[in-house]
N, C-alpha and C. Protein backbone atom coordinates (compact mmCIF):
# COMPACT_ATOMS: atom_id res chain seq x y z
N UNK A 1 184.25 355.38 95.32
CA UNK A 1 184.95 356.65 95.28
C UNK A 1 185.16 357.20 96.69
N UNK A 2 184.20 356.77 97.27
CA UNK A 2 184.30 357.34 99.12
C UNK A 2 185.59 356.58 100.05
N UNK A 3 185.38 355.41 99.55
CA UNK A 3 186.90 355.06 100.28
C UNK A 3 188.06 355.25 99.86
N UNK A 4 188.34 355.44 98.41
CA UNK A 4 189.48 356.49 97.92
C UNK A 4 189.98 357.66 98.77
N UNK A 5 188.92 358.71 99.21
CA UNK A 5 188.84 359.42 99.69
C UNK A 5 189.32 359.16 100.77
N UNK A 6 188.75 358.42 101.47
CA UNK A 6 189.27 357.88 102.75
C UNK A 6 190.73 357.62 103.05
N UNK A 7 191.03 356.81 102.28
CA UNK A 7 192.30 356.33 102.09
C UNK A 7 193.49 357.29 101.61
N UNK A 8 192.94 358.45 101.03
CA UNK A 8 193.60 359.82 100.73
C UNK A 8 194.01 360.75 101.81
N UNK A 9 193.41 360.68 103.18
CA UNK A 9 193.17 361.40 104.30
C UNK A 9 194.70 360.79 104.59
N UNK A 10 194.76 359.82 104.97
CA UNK A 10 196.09 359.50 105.92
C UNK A 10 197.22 359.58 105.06
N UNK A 11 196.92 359.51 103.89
CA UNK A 11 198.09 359.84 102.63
C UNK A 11 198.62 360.72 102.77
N UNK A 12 198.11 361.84 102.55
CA UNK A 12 198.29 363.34 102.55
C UNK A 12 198.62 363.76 103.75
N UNK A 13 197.88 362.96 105.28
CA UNK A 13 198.98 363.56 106.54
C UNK A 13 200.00 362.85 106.99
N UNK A 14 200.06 361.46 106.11
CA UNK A 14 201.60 360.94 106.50
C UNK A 14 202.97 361.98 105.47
N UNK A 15 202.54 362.67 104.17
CA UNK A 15 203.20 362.96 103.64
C UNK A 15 203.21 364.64 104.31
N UNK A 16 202.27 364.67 104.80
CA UNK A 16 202.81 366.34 105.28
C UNK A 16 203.38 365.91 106.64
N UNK A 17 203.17 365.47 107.14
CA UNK A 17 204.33 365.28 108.84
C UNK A 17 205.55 364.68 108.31
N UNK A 18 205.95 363.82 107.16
CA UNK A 18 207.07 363.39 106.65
C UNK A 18 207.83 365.24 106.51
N UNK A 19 207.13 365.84 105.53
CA UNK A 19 207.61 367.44 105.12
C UNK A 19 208.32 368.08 106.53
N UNK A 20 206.95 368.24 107.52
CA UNK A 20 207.04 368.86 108.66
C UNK A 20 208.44 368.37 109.25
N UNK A 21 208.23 367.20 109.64
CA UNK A 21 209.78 366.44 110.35
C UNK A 21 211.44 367.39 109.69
N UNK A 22 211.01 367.18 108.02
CA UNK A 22 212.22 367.26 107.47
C UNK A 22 212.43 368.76 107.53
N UNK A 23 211.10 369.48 107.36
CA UNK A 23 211.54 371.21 108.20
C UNK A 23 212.29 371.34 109.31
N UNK A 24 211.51 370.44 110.28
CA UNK A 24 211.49 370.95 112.11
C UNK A 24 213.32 370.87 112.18
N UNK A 25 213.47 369.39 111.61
CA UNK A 25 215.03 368.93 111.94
C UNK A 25 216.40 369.46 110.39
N UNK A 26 216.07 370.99 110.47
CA UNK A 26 216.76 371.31 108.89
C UNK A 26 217.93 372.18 109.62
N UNK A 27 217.92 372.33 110.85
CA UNK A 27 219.25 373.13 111.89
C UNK A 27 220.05 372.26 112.56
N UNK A 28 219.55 371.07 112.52
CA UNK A 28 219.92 370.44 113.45
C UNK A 28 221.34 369.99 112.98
N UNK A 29 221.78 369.42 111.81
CA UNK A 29 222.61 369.18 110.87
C UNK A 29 223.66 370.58 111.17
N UNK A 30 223.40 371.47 111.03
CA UNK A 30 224.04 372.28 111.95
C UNK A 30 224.74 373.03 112.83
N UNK A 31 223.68 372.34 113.86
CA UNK A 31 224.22 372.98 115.13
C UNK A 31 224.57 371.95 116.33
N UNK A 32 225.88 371.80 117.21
CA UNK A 32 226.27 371.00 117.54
C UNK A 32 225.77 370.39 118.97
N UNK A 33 226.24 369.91 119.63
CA UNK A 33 225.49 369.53 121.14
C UNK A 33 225.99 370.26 121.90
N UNK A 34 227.01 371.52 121.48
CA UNK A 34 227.97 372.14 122.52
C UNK A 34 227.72 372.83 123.90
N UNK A 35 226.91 373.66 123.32
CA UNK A 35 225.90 374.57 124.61
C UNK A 35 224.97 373.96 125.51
N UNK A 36 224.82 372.74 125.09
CA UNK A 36 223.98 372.07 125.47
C UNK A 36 224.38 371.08 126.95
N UNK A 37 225.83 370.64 126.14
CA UNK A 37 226.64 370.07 126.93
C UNK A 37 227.50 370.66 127.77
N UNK A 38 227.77 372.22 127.42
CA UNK A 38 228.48 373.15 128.78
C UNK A 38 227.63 373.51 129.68
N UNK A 39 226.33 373.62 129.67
CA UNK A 39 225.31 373.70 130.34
C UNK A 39 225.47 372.92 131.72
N UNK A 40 225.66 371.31 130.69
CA UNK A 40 225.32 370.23 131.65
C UNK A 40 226.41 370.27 132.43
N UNK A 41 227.70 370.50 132.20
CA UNK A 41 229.05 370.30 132.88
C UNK A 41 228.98 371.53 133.73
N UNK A 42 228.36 372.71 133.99
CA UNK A 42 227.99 373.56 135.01
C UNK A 42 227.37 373.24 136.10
N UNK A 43 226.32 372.36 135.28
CA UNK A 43 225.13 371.92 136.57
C UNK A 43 225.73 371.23 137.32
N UNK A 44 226.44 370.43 136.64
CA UNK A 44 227.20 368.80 137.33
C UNK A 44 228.34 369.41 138.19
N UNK A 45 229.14 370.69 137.96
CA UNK A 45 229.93 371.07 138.86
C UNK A 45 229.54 371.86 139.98
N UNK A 46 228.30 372.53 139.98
CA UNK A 46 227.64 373.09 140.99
C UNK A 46 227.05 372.36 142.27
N UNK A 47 226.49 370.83 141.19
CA UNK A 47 225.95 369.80 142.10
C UNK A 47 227.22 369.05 143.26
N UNK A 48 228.40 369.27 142.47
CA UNK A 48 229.38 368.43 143.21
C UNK A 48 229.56 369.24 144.57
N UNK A 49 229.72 370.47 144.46
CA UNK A 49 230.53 371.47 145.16
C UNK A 49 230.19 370.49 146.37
N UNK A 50 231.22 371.09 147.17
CA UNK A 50 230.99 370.67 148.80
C UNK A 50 230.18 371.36 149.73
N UNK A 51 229.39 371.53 149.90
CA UNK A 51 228.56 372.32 150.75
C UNK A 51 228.76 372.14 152.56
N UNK A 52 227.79 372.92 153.20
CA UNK A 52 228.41 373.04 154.58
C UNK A 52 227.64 371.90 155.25
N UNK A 53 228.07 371.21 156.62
CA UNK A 53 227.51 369.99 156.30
C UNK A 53 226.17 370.34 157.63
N UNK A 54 225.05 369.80 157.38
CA UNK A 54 223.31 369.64 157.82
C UNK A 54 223.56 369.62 158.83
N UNK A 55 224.68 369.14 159.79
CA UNK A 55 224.56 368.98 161.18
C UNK A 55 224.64 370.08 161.96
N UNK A 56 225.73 371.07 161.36
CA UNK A 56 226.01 372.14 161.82
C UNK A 56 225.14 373.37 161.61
N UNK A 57 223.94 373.05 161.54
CA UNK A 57 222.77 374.12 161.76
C UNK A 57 222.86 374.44 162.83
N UNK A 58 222.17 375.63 163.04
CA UNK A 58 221.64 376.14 164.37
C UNK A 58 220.03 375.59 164.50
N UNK A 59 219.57 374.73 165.37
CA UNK A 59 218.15 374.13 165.45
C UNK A 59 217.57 375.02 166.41
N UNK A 60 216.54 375.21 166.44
CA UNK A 60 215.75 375.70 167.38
C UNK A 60 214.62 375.00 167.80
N UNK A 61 215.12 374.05 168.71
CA UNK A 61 214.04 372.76 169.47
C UNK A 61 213.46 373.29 170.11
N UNK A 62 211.83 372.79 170.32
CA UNK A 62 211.21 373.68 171.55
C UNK A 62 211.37 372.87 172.78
């Protein structure tokens, strides 16, 4: 009867993380990659920009 038991333990938490999963991912169906992906196309255009170029610092060598 004790290893029944045993064998009941992983039963019962493979079937509740099966539940959990099918909660966590119940928006996802949803909601699209959109915001997600204008995000990224911001970053990626910010990263491109041309910036001023490293040489033309002012250094202060001692």
């Amino acid at each position: 009867m004790g290893a029944l038991i045993w064998l009941l333990i992983p039963f019962v938490a493979a079937v509740a993380a099966g539940l959990w999963g099918s909660w966590a991912n119940r928006t996802r169906r949803m909601r699209s990659d959109g915001p997600e992906l204008d995000g990224y196309a911001r970053f990626r255009a910010a990263m491109e920009k041309s910036h001023a170029d490293p040489d033309d610092r002012v250094t202060t060598a001692p």
